[in-house]
C-alpha atoms as a PDB file:
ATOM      1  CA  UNK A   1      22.470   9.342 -19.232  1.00  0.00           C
ATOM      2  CA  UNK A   2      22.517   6.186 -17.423  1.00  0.00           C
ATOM      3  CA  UNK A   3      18.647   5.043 -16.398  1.00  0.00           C
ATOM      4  CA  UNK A   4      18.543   3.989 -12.605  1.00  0.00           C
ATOM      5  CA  UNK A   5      17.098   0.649 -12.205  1.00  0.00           C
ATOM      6  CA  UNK A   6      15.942  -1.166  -8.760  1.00  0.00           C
ATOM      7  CA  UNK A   7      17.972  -3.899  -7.412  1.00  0.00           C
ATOM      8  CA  UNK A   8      17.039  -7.060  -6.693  1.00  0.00           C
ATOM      9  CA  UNK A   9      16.841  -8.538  -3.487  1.00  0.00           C
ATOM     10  CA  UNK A  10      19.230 -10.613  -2.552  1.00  0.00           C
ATOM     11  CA  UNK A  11      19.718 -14.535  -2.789  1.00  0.00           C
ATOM     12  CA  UNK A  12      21.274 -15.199   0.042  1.00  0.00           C
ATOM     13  CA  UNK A  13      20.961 -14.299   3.507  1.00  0.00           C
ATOM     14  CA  UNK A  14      23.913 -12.708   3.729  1.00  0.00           C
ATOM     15  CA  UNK A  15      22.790  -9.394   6.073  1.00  0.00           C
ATOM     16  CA  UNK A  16      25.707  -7.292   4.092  1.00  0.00           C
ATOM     17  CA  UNK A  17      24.024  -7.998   1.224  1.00  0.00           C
ATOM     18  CA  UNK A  18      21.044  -6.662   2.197  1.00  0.00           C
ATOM     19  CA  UNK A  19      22.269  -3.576   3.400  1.00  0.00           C
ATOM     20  CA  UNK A  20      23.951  -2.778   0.039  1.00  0.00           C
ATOM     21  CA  UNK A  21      20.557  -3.536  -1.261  1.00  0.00           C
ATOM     22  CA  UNK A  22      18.930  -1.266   0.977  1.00  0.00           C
ATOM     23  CA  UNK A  23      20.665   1.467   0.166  1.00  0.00           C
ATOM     24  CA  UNK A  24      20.901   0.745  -3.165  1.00  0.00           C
ATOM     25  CA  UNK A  25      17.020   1.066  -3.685  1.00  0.00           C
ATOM     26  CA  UNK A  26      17.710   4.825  -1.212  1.00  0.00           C
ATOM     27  CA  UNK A  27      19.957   5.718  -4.169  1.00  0.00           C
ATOM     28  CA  UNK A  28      16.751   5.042  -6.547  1.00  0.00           C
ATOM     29  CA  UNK A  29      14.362   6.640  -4.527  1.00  0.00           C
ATOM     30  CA  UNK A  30      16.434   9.720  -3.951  1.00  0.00           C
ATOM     31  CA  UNK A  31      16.965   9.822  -8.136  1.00  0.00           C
ATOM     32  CA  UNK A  32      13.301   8.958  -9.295  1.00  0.00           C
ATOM     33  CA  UNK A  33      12.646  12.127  -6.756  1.00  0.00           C
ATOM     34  CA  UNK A  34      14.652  14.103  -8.281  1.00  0.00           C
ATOM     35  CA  UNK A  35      13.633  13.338 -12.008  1.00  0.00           C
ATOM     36  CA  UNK A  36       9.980  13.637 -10.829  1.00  0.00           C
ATOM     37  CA  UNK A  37      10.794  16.982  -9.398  1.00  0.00           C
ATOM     38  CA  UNK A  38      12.492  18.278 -12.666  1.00  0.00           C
ATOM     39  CA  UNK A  39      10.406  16.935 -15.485  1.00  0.00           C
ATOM     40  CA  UNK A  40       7.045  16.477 -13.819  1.00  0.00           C
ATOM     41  CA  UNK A  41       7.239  19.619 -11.327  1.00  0.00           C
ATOM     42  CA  UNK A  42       5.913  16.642  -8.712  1.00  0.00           C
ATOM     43  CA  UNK A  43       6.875  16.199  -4.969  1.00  0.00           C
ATOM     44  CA  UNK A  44       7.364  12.836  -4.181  1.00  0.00           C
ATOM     45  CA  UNK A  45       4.869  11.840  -0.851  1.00  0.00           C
ATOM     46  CA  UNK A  46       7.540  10.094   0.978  1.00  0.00           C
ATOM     47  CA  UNK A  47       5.249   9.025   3.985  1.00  0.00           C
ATOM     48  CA  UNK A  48       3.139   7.074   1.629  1.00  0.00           C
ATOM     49  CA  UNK A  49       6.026   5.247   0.644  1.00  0.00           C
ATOM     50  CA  UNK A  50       7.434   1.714   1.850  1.00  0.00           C
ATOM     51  CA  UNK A  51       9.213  -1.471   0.712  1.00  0.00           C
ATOM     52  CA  UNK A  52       7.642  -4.590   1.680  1.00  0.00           C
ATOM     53  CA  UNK A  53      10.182  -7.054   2.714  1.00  0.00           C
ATOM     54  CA  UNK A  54      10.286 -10.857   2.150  1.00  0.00           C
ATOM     55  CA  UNK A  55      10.634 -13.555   4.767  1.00  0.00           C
ATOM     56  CA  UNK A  56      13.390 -13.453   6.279  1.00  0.00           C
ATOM     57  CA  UNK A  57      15.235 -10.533   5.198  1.00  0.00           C
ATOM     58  CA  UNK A  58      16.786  -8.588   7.794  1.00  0.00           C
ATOM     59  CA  UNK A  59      15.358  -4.959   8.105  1.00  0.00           C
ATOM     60  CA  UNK A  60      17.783  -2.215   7.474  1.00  0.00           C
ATOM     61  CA  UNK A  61      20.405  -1.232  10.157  1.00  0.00           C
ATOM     62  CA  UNK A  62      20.388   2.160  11.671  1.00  0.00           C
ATOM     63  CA  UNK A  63      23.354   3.685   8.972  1.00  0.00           C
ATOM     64  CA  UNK A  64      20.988   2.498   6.179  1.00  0.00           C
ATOM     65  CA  UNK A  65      17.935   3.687   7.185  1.00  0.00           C
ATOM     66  CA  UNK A  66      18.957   6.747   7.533  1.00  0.00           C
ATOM     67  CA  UNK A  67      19.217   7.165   3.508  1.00  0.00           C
ATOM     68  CA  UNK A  68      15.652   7.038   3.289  1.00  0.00           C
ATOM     69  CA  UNK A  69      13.150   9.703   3.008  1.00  0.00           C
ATOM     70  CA  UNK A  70      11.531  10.507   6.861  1.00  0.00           C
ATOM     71  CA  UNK A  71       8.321   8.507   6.950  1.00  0.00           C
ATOM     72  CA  UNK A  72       9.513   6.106   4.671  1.00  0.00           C
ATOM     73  CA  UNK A  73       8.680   2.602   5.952  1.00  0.00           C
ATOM     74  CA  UNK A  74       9.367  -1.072   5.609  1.00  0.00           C
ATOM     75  CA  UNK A  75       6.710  -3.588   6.152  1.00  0.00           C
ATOM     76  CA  UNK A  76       7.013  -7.247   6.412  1.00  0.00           C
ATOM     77  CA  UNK A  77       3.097  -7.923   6.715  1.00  0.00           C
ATOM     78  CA  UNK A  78       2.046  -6.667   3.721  1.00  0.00           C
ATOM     79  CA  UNK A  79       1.404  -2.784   1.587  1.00  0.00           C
ATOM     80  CA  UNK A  80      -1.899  -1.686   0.007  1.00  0.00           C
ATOM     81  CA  UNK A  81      -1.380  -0.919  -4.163  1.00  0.00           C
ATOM     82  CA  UNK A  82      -4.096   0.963  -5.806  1.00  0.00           C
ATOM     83  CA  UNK A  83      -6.802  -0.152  -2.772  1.00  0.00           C
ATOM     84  CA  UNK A  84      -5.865  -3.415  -2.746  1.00  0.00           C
ATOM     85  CA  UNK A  85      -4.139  -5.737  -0.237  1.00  0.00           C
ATOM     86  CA  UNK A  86      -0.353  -7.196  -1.034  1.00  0.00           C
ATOM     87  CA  UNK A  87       1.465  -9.503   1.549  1.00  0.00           C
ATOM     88  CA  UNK A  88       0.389 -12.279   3.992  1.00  0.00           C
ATOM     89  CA  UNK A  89      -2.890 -13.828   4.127  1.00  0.00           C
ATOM     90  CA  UNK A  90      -3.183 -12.591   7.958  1.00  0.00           C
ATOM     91  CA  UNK A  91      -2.986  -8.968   6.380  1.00  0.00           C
ATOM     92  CA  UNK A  92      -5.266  -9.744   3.356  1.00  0.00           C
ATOM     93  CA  UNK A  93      -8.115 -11.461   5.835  1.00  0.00           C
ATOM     94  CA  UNK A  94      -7.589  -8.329   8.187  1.00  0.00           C
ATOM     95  CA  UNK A  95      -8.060  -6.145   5.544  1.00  0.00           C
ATOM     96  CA  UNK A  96     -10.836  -7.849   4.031  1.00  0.00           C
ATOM     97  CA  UNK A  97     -12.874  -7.500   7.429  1.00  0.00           C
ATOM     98  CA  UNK A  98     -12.473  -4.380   7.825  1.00  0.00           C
ATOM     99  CA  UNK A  99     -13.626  -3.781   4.388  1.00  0.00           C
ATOM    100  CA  UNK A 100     -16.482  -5.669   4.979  1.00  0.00           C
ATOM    101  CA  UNK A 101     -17.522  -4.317   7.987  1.00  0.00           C
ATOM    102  CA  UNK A 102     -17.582  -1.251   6.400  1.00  0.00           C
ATOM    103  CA  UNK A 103     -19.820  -2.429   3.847  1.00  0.00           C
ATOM    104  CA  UNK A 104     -21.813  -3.975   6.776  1.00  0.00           C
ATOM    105  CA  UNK A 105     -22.606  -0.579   8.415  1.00  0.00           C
ATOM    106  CA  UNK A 106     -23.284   0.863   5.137  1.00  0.00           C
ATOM    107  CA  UNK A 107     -26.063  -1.677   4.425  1.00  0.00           C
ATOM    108  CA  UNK A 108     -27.233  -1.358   8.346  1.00  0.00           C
ATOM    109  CA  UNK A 109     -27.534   3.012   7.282  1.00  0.00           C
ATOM    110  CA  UNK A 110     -29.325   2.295   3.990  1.00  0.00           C
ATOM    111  CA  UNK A 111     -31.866  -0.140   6.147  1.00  0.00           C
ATOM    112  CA  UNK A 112     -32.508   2.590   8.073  1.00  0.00           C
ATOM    113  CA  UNK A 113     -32.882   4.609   5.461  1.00  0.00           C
ATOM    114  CA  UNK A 114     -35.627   2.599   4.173  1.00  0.00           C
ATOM    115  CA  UNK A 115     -38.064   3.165   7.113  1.00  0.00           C
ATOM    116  CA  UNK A 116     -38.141   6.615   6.610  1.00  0.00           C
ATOM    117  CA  UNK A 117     -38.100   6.261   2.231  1.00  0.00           C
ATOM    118  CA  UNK A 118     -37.920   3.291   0.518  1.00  0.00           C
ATOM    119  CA  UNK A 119     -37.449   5.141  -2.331  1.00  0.00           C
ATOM    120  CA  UNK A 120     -33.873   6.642  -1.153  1.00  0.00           C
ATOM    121  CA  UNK A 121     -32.587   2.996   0.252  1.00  0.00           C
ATOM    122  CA  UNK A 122     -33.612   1.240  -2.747  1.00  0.00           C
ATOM    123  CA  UNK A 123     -31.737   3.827  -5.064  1.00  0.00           C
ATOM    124  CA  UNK A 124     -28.516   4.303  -2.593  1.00  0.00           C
ATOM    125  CA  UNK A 125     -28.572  -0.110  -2.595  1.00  0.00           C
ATOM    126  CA  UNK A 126     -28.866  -0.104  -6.757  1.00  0.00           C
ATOM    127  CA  UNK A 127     -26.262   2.634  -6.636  1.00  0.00           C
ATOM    128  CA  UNK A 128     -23.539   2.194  -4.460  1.00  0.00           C
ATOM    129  CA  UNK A 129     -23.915  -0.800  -2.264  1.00  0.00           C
ATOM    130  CA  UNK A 130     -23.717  -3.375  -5.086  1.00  0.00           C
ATOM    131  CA  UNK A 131     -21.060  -1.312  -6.365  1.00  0.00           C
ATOM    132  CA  UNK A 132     -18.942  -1.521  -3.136  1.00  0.00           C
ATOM    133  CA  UNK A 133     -19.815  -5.233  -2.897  1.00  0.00           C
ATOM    134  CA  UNK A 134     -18.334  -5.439  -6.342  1.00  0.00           C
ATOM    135  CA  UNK A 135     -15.323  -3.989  -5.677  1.00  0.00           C
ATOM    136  CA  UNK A 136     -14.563  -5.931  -2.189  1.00  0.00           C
ATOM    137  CA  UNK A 137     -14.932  -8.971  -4.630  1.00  0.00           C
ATOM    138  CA  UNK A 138     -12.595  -7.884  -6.824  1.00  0.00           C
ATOM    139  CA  UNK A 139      -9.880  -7.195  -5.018  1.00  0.00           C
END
C-alpha cells in the first residue's frame, strides 16, 4: 500500500503549479479521511479545517476548490494550532489582544469578587488567573 504524503508548495509562481498542488493536498485530505474513517471509526471535522497559504501564492481557482471538503478554508493571515496563533504578526498581535482582554475582564470579575469575599477572589486569582496569565505568555 502506497502511504499518501503532502506536497510541497511550489517554488515558483507558476499559478498551474499551484493548482496541481491544490488539489494534490484534496487528494490527501480526501485519503487521510478515509483511513481515519476505517481504522479509527473517526469523522473528519472538515469546517475546522484550512491550509494557510504563503505570500504570494495564488488561492485556488473555482475547479480546484471544489475538491475540498464544504467548510474547508484557506487563510493567508494566519490558523490557530492547539490554541495558539500561526501566521502574520498583524494576526498574532490581534489575537494576543483579544486574549488579553479576556484576561482583563476576568481580573475586573475577580475584583469584584473581592468586595463581596476576599476569600473567593484571592483563591479564583491563585487559581486560575495566574494560570491564564501563564498560558497567554506562553504562547
Amino acid at each position: 500500500m502506497r502511504r499518501a504524503t503532502p506536497p510541497l508548495p511550489p517554488q515558483g509562481g507558476n499559478p498551474a503549479e499551484w493548482q496541481n498542488t491544490y488539489a494534490r493536498y484534496a487528494g490527501f485530505l480526501a485519503e487521510l479521511a478515509r483511513l481515519a474513517k476505517r481504522f479509527l471509526g473517526l469523522d473528519l471535522n472538515h469546517s475546522k479545517g484550512s491550509l494557510l497559504l504563503p505570500p504570494g501564492a495564488p488561492l485556488p481557482n473555482d475547479e480546484v476548490r471544489s475538491l475540498f471538503p464544504e467548510g474547508f478554508v484557506f487563510r493567508t493571515d494566519g490558523v490557530i494550532i492547539a490554541g495558539a496563533p500561526v501566521g502574520t504578526d498583524a494576526f498574532t498581535r490581534s489575537f494576543m489582544a483579544k486574549k488579553l482582554q479576556v484576561a482583563k475582564s476576568k481580573l475586573e470579575a475577580i475584583k469584584a469578587m473581592g468586595a463581596k469575599s476576599a476569600r473567593a477572589a484571592h483563591r479564583l486569582l491563585v487559581s486560575s488567573a495566574t494560570k491564564y496569565f501563564q498560558y497567554i505568555t506562553s504562547r
